[in-house]
Protein backbone atom coordinates (compact mmCIF):
# COMPACT_ATOMS: atom_id res chain seq x y z
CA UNK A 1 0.00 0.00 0.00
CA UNK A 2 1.79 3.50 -0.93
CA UNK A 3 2.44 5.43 1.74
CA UNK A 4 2.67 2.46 4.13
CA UNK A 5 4.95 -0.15 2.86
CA UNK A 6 7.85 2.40 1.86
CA UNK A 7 8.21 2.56 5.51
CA UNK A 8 7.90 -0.41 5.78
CA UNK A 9 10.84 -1.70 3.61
CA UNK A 10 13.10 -4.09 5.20
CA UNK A 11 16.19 -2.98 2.51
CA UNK A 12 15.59 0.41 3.95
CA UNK A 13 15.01 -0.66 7.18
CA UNK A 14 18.44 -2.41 7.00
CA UNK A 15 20.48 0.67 5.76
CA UNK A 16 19.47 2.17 8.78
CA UNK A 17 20.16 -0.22 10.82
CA UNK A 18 23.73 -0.96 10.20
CA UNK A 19 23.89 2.96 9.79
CA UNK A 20 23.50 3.16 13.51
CA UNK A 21 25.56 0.14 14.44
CA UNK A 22 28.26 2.18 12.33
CA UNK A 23 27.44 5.24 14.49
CA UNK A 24 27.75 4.00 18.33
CA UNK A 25 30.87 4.34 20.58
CA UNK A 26 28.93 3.88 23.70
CA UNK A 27 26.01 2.84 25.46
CA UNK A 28 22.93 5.22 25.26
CA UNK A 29 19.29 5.04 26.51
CA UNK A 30 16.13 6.81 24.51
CA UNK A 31 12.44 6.75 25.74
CA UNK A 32 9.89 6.72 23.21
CA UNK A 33 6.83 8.53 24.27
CA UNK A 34 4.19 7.35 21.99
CA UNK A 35 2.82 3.47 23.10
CA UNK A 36 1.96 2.88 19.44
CA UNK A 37 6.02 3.56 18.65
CA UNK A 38 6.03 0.65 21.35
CA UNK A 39 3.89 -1.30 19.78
CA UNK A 40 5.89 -0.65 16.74
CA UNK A 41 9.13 -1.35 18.08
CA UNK A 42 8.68 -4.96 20.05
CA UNK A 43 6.29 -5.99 17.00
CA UNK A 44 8.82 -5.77 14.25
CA UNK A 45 11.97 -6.05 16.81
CA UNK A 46 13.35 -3.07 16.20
CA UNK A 47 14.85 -3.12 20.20
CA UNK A 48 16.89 -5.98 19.08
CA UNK A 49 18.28 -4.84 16.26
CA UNK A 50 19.95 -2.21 18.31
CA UNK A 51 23.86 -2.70 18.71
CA UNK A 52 24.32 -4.00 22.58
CA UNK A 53 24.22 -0.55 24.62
CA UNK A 54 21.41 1.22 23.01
CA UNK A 55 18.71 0.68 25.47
CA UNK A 56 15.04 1.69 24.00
CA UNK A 57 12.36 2.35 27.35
CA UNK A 58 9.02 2.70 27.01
CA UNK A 59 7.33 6.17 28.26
CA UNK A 60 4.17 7.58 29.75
CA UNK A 61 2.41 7.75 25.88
CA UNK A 62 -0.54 5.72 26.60
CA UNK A 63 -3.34 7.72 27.91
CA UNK A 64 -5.41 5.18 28.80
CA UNK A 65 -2.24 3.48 30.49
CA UNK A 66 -2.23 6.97 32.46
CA UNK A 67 -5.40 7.22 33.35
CA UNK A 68 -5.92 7.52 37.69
CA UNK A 69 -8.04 4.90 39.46
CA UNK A 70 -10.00 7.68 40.71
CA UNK A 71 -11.05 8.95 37.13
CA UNK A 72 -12.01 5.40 36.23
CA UNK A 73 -14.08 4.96 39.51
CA UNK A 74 -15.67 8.53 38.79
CA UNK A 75 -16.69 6.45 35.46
CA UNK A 76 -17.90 3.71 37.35
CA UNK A 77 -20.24 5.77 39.53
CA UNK A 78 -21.52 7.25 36.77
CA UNK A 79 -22.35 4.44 34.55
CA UNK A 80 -24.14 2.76 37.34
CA UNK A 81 -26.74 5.45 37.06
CA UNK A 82 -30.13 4.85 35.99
CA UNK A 83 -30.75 8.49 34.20
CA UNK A 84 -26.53 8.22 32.33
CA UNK A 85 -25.89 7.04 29.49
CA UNK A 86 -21.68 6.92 29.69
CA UNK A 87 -19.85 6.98 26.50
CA UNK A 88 -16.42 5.71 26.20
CA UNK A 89 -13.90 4.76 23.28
CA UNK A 90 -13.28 0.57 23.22
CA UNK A 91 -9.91 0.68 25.46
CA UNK A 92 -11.57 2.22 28.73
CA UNK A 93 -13.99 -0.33 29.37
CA UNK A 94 -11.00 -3.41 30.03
CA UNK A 95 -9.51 -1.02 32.58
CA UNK A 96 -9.96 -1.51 36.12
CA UNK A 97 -10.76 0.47 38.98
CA UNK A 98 -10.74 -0.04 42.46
CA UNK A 99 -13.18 -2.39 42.45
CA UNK A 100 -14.24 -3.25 38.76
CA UNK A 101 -14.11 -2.47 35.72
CA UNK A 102 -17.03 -0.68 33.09
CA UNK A 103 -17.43 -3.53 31.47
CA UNK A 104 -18.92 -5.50 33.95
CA UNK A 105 -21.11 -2.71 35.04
CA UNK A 106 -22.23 -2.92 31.38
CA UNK A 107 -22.72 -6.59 32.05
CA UNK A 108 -24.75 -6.19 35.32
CA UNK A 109 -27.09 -3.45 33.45
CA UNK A 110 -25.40 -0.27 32.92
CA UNK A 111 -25.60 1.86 30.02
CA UNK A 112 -22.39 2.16 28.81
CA UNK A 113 -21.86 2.40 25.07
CA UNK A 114 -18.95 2.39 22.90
CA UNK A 115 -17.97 5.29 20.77
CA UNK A 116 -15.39 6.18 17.67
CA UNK A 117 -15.60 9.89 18.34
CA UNK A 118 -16.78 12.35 21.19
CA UNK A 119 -19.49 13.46 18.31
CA UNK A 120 -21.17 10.32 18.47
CA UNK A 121 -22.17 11.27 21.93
CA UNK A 122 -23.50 14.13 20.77
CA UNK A 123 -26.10 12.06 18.43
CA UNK A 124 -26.44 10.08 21.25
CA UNK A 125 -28.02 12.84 23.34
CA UNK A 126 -30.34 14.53 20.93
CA UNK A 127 -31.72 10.70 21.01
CA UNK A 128 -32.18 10.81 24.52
CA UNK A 129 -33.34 13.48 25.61
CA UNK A 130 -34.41 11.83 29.10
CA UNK A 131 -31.26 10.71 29.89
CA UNK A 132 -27.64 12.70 30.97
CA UNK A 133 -24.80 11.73 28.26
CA UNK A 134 -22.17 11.85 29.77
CA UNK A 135 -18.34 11.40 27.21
CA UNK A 136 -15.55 10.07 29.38
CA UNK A 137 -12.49 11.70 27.06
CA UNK A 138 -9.58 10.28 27.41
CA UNK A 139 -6.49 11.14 25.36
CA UNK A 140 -3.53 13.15 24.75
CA UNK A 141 -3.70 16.97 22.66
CA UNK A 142 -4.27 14.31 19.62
CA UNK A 143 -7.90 13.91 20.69
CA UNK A 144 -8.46 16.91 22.83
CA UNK A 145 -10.04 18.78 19.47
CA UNK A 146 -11.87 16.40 18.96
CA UNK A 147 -13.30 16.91 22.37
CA UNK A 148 -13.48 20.25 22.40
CA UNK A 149 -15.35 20.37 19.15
CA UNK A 150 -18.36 18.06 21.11
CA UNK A 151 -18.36 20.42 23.81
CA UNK A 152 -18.69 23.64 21.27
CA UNK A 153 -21.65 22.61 19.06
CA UNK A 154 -23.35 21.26 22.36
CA UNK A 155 -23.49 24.54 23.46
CA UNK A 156 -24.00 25.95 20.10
CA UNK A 157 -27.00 23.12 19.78
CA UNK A 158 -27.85 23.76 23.41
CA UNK A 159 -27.66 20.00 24.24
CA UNK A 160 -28.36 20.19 28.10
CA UNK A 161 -27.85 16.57 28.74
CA UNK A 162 -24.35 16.26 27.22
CA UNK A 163 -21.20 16.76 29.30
CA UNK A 164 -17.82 15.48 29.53
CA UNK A 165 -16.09 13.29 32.46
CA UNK A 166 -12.47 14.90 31.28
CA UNK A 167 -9.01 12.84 32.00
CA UNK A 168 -7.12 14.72 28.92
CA UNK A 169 -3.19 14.91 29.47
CA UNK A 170 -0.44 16.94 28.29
CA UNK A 171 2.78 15.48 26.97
CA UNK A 172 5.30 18.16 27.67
CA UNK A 173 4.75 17.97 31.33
CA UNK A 174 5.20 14.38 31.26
CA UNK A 175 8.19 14.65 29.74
CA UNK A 176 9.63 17.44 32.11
CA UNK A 177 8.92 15.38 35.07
CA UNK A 178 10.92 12.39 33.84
CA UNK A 179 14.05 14.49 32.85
CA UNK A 180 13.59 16.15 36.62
CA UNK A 181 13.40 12.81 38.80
CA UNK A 182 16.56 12.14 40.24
CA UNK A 183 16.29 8.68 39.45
CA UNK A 184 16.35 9.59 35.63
CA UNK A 185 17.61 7.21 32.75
CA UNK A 186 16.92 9.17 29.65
CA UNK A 187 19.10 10.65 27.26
CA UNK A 188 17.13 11.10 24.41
CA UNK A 189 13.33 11.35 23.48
CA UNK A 190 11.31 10.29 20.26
CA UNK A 191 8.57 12.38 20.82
CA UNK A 192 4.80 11.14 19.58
CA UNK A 193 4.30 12.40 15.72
CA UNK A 194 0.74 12.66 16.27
CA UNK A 195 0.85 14.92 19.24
CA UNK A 196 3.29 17.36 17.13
CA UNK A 197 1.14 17.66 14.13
CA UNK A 198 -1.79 18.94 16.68
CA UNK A 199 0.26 20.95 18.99
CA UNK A 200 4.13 21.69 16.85
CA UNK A 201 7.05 21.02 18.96
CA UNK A 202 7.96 24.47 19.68
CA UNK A 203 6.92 23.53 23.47
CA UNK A 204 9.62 20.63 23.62
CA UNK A 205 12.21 23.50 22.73
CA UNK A 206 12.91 24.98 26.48
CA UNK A 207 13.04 21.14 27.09
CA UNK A 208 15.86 20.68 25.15
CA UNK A 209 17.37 24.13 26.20
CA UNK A 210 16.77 23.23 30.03
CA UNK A 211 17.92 19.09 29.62
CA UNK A 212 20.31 19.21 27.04
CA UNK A 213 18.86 16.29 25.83
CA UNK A 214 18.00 15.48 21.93
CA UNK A 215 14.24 15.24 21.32
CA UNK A 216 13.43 13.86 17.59
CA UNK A 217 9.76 14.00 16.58
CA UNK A 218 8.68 10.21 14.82
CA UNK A 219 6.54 8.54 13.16
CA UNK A 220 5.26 5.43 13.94
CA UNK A 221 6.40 3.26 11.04
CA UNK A 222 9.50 0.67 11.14
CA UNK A 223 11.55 3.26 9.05
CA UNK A 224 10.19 6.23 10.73
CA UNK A 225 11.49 4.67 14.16
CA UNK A 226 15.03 3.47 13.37
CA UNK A 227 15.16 6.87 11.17
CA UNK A 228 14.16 8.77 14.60
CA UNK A 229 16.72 6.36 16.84
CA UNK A 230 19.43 7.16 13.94
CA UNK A 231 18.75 11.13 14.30
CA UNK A 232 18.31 10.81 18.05
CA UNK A 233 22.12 8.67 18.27
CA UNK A 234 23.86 11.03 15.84
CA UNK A 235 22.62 13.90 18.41
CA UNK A 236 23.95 11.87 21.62
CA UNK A 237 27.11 11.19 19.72
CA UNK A 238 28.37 14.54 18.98
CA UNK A 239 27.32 16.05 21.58
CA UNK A 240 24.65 18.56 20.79
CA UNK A 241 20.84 19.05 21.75
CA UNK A 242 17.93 20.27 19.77
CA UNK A 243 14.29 19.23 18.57
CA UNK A 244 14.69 17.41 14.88
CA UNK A 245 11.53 16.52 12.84
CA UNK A 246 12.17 13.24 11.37
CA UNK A 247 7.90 13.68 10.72
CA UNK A 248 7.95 16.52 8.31
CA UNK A 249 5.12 14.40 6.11
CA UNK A 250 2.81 15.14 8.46
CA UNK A 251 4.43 17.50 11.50
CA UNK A 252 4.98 21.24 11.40
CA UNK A 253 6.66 23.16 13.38
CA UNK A 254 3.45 25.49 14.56
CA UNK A 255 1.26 22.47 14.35
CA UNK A 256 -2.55 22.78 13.72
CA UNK A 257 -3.26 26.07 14.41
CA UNK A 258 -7.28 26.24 13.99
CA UNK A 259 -6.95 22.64 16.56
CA UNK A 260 -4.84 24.84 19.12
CA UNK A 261 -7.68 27.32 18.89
CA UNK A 262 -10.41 25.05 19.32
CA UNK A 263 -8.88 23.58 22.21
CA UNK A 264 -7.75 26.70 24.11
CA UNK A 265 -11.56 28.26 23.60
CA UNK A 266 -13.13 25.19 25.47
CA UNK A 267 -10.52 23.83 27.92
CA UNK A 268 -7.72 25.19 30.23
CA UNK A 269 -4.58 23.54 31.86
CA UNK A 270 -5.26 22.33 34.77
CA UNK A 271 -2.27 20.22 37.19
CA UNK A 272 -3.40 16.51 36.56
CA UNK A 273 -3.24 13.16 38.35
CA UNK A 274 -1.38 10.48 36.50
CA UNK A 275 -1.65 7.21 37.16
CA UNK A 276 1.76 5.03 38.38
CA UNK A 277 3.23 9.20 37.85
CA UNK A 278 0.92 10.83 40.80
CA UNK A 279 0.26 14.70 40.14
CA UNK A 280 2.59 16.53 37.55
CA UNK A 281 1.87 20.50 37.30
CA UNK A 282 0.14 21.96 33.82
CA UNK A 283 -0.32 18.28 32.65
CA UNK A 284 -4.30 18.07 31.58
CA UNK A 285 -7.09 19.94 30.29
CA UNK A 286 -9.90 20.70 32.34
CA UNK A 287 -13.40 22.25 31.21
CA UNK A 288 -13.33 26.24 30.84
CA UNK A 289 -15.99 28.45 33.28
CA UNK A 290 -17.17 29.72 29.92
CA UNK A 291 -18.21 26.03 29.43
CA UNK A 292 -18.96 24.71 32.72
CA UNK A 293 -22.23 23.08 32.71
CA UNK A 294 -20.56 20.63 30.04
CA UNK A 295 -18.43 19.61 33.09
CA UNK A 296 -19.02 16.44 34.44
CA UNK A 297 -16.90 16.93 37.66
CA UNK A 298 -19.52 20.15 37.96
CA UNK A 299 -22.83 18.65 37.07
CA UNK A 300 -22.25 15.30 38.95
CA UNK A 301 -21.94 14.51 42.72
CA UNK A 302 -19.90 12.10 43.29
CA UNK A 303 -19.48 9.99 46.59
CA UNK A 304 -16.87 10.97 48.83
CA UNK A 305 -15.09 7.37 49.19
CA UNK A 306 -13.45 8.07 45.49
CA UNK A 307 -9.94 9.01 46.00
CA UNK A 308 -7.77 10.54 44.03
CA UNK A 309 -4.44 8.61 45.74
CA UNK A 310 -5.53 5.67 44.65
CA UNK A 311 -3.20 3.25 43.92
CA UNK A 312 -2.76 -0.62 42.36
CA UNK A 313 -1.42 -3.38 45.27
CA UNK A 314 0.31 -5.00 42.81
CA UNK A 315 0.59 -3.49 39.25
CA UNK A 316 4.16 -1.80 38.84
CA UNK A 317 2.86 0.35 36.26
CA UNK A 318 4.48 3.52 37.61
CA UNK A 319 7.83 1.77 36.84
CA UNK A 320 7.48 0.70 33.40
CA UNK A 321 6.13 4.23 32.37
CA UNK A 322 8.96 5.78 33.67
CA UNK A 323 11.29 3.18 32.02
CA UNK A 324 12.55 1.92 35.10
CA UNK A 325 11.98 -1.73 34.27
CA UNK A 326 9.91 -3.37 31.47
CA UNK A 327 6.99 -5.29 31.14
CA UNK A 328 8.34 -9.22 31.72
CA UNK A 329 10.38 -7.20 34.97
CA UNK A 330 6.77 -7.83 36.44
CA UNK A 331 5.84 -11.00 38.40
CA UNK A 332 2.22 -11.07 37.69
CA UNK A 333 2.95 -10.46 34.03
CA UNK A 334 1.35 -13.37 31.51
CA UNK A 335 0.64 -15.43 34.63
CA UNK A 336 -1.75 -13.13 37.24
CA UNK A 337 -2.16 -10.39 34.84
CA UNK A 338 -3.09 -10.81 31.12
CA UNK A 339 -5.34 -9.06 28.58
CA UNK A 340 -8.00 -11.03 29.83
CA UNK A 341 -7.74 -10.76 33.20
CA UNK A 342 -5.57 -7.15 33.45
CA UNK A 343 -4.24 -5.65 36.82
CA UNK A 344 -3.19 -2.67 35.21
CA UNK A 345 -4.37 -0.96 32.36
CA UNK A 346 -0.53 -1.52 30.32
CA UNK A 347 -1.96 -4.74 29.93
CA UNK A 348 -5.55 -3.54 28.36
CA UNK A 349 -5.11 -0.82 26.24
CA UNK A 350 -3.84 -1.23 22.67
CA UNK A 351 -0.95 0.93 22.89
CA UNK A 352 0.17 -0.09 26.35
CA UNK A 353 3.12 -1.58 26.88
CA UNK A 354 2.56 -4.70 28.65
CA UNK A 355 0.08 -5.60 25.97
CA UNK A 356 2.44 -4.82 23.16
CA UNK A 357 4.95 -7.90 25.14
CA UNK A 358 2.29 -9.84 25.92
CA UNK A 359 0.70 -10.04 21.96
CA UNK A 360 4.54 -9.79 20.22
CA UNK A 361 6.95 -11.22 22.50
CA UNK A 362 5.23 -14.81 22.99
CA UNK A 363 8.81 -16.12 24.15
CA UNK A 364 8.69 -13.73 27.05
CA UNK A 365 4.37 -14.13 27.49
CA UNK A 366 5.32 -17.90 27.64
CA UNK A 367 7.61 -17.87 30.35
């Protein structure tokens, strides 16, 4: 398929990979951000195609991954209304709370109905006019228009029963809060292509400025990934910083301008829990005054037990999205916890990275 299987050539996909064995003198570790560059990488085995040294960890670039316990149980209290309706893209449902998870709460009666866009929620309303619709959005800025635009023509078509149960996350801040932990193993970033063709990458700039580390923005592609490694290594290697585009068929460096409007007229940033992270300054989107009865934290009391500190017993989530250890590091991995029966949502979404081992890696799952 043009488009898709040029970067997907394995005679390209070679060149670069005995360009970078050509390249290293040392050991180096890079983070990729994005869980679908995860997916990418353990699927076609790019991680081991690396000369021994070059250490690729998996970051924070799963939003459902990131998602806190106590936004999932705020979910779960909703959906087990009789007047909601609770809308929620495919991934969310496999998740679990404290508790449960929403798909058994569809299974014991709930209304909870799966969605491919925040819009369909909207559709969903004017059906019901009886009920409250209520959009659990979940993402990073690549979804967050998409979001925003529900909220605007609800207001513009006065829909009264829609609103929003937010959990939207900023990358950035993410990002910063790795590079500031003491503990901190990263010395390069491939920052999520997606993200950057919303939002630019001027923001990752001061990053780079502050950190002196590289930052490359990638694709998601076999090619685009070892390209992005090769750009990030050749940075780490002589010694210089900056934010490269190895993207530029779909990122700019402003971004999406009329998206970065859309989403600054209906949300604001907002410090935001992260889940395995804890809180991280400026890191979501939360619902403007201007917009407020679209809120769902506004419109909806919810009961007091729901804690935002909320933690897994076992899941060592928290670890593998800071790239402290990986996936098959855990003892409960393809034994206690699998896609079927997840502790943590790394195991349920489709770009986490515990389901990327579990479905690629079946010599690790089979241990």
């Amino acid at each position: 398929m043009k488009f898709v299987s040029e970067y997907r050539d394995a005679s390209l996909s070679q060149q670069y990979t005995e360009a970078i064995a050509d390249l290293v003198t040392q050991p180096w570790t890079i983070m990729e951000i994005c869980g679908g560059q995860t997916h990418a990488i353990v699927k076609y085995g790019i991680d081991r195609l690396l000369p021994d040294g070059v250490t690729l960890v998996h970051g924070p670039g799963c939003p459902v991954c990131v998602t806190p316990i106590e936004r999932i149980d705020k979910a779960l209290d909703l959906a087990r209304r009789e007047d909601v309706i609770l809308c929620s893209f495919g991934d969310m449902l496999r998740v679990p709370g404290s508790d449960r998870d929403l798909l058994s709460v569809k299974a014991t009666g709930g209304d909870v109905r799966t969605v491919y866009s925040p819009l369909d929620g909207l559709a969903i309303a004017r059906d019901n006019p009886q009920k409250q619709v209520v959009f659990f959005a979940v993402g990073f800025e690549t979804t967050a228009p998409a979001t925003a635009m529900a909220v605007y023509q609800a207001k513009q078509q006065q829909l009264n029963n829609f609103s929003l149960l937010v959990s939207h996350v900023l990358v950035p801040p993410a990002m910063e809060a790795i590079l500031s932990s003491p503990n901190c193993l990263v010395q390069g970033f491939l920052a999520a292509g997606h993200v950057c063709t919303v939002m630019g990458y001027t923001q990752y700039e001061p990053l780079v400025e502050t950190y002196q580390v590289p930052i490359v923005v990638t694709g998601f592609e076999p090619v685009d990934v070892l390209q992005g490694i090769y750009l990030c290594l050749k940075q780490l290697e002589a010694g210089v910083a900056k934010v490269e585009n190895q993207y530029s068929r779909s990122v700019q460096r402003q971004g999406n301008p009329t998206a970065q409007t859309l989403i600054q007229e209906v949300f604001e940033v907002i410090p935001r829990h992260w889940r395995g992270l804890g809180e991280i300054p400026a890191s979501g989107l939360g619902v403007r005054e201007e917009y407020g009865q679209f809120d769902g934290d506004r419109r909806f009391g919810f009961s007091s037990d729901i804690s935002p500190d909320a933690t897994e017993t076992e899941c060592i989530s928290g670890e593998i999205l800071q790239g402290f250890r990986k996936p098959h590091d855990c003892p409960a991995f393809g034994t206690r916890c699998t896609p079927d029966h997840p502790l943590g949502a790394p195991m349920v979404s489709s770009e986490g990275a515990c389901a990327a081992y579990y479905r690629w890696r079946a010599d690790v799952a089979e241990v």
